[in-house]
Protein backbone atom coordinates (compact mmCIF):
# COMPACT_ATOMS: atom_id res chain seq x y z
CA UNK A 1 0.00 0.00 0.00
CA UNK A 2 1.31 3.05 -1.22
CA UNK A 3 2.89 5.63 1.68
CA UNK A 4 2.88 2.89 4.03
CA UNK A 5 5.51 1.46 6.38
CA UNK A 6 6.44 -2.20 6.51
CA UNK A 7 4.74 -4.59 8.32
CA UNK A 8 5.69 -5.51 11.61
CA UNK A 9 3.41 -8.55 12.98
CA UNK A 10 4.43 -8.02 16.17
CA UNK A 11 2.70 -4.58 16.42
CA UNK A 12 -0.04 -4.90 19.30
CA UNK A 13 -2.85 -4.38 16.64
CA UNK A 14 -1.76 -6.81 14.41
CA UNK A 15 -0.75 -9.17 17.55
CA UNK A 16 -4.70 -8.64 18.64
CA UNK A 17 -5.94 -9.15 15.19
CA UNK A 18 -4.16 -12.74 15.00
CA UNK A 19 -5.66 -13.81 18.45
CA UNK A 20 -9.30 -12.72 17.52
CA UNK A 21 -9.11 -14.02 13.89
CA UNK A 22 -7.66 -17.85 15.40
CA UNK A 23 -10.80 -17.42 17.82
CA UNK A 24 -13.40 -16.97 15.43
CA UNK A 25 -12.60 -19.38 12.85
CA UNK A 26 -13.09 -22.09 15.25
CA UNK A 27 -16.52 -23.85 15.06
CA UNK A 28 -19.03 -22.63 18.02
CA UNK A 29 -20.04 -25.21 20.10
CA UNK A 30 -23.09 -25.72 21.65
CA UNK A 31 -23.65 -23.83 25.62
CA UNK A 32 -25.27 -27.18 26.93
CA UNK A 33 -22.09 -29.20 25.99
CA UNK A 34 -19.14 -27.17 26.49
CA UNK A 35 -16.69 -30.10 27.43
CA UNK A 36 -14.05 -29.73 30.63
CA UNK A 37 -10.85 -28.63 29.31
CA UNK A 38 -7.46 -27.55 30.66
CA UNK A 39 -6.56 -24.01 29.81
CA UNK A 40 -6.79 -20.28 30.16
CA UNK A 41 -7.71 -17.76 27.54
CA UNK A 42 -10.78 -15.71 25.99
CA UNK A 43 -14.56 -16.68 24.54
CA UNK A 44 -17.38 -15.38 23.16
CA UNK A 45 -21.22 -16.50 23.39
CA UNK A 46 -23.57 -16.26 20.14
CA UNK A 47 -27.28 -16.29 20.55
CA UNK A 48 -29.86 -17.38 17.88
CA UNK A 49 -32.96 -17.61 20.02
CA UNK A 50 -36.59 -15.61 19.55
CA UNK A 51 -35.83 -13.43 22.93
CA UNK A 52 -37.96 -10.40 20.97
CA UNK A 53 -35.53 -7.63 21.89
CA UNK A 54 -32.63 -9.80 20.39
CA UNK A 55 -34.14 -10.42 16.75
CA UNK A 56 -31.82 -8.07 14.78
CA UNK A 57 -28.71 -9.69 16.67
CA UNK A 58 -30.11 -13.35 16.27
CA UNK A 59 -30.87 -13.04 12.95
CA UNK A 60 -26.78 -12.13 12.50
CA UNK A 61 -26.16 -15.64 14.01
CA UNK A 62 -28.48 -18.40 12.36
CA UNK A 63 -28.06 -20.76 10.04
CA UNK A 64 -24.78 -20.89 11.07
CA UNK A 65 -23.16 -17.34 10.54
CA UNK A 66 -22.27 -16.46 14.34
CA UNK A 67 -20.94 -12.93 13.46
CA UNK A 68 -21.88 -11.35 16.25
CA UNK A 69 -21.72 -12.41 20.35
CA UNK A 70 -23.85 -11.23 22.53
CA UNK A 71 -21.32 -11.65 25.18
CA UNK A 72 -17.52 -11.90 25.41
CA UNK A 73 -14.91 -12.32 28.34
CA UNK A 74 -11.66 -13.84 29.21
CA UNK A 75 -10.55 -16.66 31.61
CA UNK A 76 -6.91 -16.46 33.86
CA UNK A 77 -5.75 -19.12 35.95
CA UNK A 78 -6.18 -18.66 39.79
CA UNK A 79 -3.79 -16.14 40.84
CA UNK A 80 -3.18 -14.09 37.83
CA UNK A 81 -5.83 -10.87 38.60
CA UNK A 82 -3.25 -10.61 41.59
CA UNK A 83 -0.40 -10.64 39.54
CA UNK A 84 0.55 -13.38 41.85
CA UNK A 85 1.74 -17.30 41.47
CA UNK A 86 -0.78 -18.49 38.71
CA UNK A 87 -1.82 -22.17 37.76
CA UNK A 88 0.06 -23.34 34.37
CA UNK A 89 -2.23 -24.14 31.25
CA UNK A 90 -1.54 -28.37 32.42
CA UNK A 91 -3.56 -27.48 35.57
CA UNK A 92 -5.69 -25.27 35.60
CA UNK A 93 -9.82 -25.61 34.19
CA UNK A 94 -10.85 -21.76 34.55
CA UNK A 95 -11.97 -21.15 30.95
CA UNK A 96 -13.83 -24.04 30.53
CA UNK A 97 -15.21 -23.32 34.53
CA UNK A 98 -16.19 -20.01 33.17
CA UNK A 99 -18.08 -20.85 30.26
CA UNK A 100 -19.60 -23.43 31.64
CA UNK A 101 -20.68 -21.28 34.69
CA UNK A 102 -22.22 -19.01 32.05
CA UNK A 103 -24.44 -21.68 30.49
CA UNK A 104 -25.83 -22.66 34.28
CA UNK A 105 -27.01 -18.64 34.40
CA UNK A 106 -28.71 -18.78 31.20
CA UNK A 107 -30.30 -22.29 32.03
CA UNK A 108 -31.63 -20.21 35.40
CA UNK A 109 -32.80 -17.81 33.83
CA UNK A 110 -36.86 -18.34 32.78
CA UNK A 111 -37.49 -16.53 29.71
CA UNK A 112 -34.41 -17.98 27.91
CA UNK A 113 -33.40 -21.11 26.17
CA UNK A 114 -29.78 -22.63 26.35
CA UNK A 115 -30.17 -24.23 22.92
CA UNK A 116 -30.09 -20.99 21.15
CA UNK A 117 -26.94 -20.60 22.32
CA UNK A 118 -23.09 -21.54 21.53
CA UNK A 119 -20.23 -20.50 22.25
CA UNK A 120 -16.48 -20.62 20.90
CA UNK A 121 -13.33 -20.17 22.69
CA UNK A 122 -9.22 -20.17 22.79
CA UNK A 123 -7.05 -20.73 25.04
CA UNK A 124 -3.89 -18.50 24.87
CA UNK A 125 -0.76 -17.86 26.68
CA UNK A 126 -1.73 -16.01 29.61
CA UNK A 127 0.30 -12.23 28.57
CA UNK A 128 -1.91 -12.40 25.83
CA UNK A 129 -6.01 -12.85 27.05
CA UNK A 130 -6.46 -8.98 28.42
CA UNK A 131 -5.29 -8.00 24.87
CA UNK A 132 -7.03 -10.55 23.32
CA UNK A 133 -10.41 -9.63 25.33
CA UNK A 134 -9.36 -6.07 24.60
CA UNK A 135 -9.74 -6.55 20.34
CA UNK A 136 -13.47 -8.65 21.00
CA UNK A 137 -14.55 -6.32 22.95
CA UNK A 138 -13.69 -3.17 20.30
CA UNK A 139 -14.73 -4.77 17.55
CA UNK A 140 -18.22 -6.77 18.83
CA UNK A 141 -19.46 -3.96 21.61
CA UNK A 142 -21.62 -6.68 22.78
CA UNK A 143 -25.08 -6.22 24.24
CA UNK A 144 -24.21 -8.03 27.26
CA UNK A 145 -21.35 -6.09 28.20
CA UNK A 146 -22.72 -2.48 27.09
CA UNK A 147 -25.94 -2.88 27.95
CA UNK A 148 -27.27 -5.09 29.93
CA UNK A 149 -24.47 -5.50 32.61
CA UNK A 150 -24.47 -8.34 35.67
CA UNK A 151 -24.42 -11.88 33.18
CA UNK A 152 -20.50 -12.57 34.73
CA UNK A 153 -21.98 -11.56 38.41
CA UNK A 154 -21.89 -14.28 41.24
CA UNK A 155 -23.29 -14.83 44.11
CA UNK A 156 -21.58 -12.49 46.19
CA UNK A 157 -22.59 -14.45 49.43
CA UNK A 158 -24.43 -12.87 52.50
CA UNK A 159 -22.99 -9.84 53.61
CA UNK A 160 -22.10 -8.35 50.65
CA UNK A 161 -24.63 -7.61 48.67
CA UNK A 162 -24.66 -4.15 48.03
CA UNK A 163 -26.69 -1.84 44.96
CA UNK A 164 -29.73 -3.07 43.30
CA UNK A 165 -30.31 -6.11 41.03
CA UNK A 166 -27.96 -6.32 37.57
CA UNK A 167 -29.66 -5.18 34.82
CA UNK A 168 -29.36 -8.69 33.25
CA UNK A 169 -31.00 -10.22 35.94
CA UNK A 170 -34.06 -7.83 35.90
CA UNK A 171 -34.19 -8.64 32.46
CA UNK A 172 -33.75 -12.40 32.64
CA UNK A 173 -34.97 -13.48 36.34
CA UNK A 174 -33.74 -16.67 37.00
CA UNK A 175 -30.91 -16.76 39.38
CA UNK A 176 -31.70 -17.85 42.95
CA UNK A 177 -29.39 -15.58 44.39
CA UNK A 178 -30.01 -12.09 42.62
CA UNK A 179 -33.61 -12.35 44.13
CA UNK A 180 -32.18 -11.14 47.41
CA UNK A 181 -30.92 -7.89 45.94
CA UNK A 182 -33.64 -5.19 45.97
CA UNK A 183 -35.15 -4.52 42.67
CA UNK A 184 -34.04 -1.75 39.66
CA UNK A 185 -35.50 1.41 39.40
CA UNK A 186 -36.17 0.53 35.35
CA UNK A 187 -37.88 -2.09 34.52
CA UNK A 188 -37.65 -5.20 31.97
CA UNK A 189 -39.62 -2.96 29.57
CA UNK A 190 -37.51 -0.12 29.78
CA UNK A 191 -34.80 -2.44 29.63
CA UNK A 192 -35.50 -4.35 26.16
CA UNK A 193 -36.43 -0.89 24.80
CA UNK A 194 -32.50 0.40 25.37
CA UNK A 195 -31.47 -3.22 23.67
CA UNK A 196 -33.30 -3.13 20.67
CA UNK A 197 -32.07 1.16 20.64
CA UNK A 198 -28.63 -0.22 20.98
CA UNK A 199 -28.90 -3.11 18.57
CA UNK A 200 -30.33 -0.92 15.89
CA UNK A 201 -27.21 1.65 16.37
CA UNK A 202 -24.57 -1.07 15.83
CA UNK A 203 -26.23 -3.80 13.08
């Protein structure tokens, strides 16, 4: 390309581009049977279900396209938010733990359907995930982590349960635990209308 400098594939951008480009040309695999795997690394979940608010992402992601997730995130091995010790790829579970963790939310949840979803994944050398996560989350803006926050909450436990219900959980109810946090000011309604706002501004 004319007036441009050379190449250098170790440039961050071009290092991000490789990770999310090895990502999504692997072949999503169903929520319900994400196997137990060793390894750390990033992931992204599709949806293709009739959730009404959804539709114009959905219809991005049948009949096999999955181009856009509705959620993405990243996986370390114990220790590594710390910066401390951290659990080699041979031993530690945490990004098939997380996924998997994500699929028992969305079978809690009561006006969703786990079969419309699927998910893909890669694990990666730890110094690379936060950039990797970094480059899905750019490009894909998804609707779970602009807009409807709280799907990656746990159960904090008793004690700490501070603020009001997620937004995801007010708009999916389902979750034992985020019943004991006291309820948004918006509702589901005004919810779905700021999804399909959203939705319509990116696709």
């Amino acid at each position: 390309m004319s007036g441009a400098g050379p190449f250098n594939p170790l440039d961050m951008t071009n290092l991000a581009h490789s990770i999310v480009t090895r990502m999504i040309e692997s072949t999503p695999t169903p929520l319900d049977s994400v196997p137990v795997f060793t390894g750390a690394g990033l992931y992204a979940i599709y949806y293709t279900g009739p959730f009404p608010a959804y539709e114009l992402l959905a219809e991005k992601n049948r009949d096999g396209a999955f181009e856009e997730p509705i959620y993405v995130g990243k996986a370390v091995p114990a220790g590594g938010r710390r910066g401390l010790d951290v659990a080699t790829h041979s031993n530690t579970r945490a990004l098939s733990s997380r996924i998997r963790q994500h699929a028992g939310s969305v079978r809690a949840a009561t006006n969703l359907d786990i079969a419309d979803f699927a998910a893909r994944w890669l694990v990666v050398e730890d110094i690379w995930i936060a950039l990797g996560e970094s480059a899905l989350l750019r490009r894909h803006r998804p609707v779970w982590n602009a807009v409807v926050d709280g799907f990656g909450n746990h159960d904090p436990g008793a004690g700490r349960r501070n603020g009001v219900r997620s937004r995801w959980d007010t708009l999916h109810p389902g979750r034992p635990w985020a019943e004991n946090f006291p309820q948004r000011p918006e509702s589901q309604a005004d919810i779905e209308q700021d999804v399909v706002e959203y939705l319509r501004s990116r696709l």
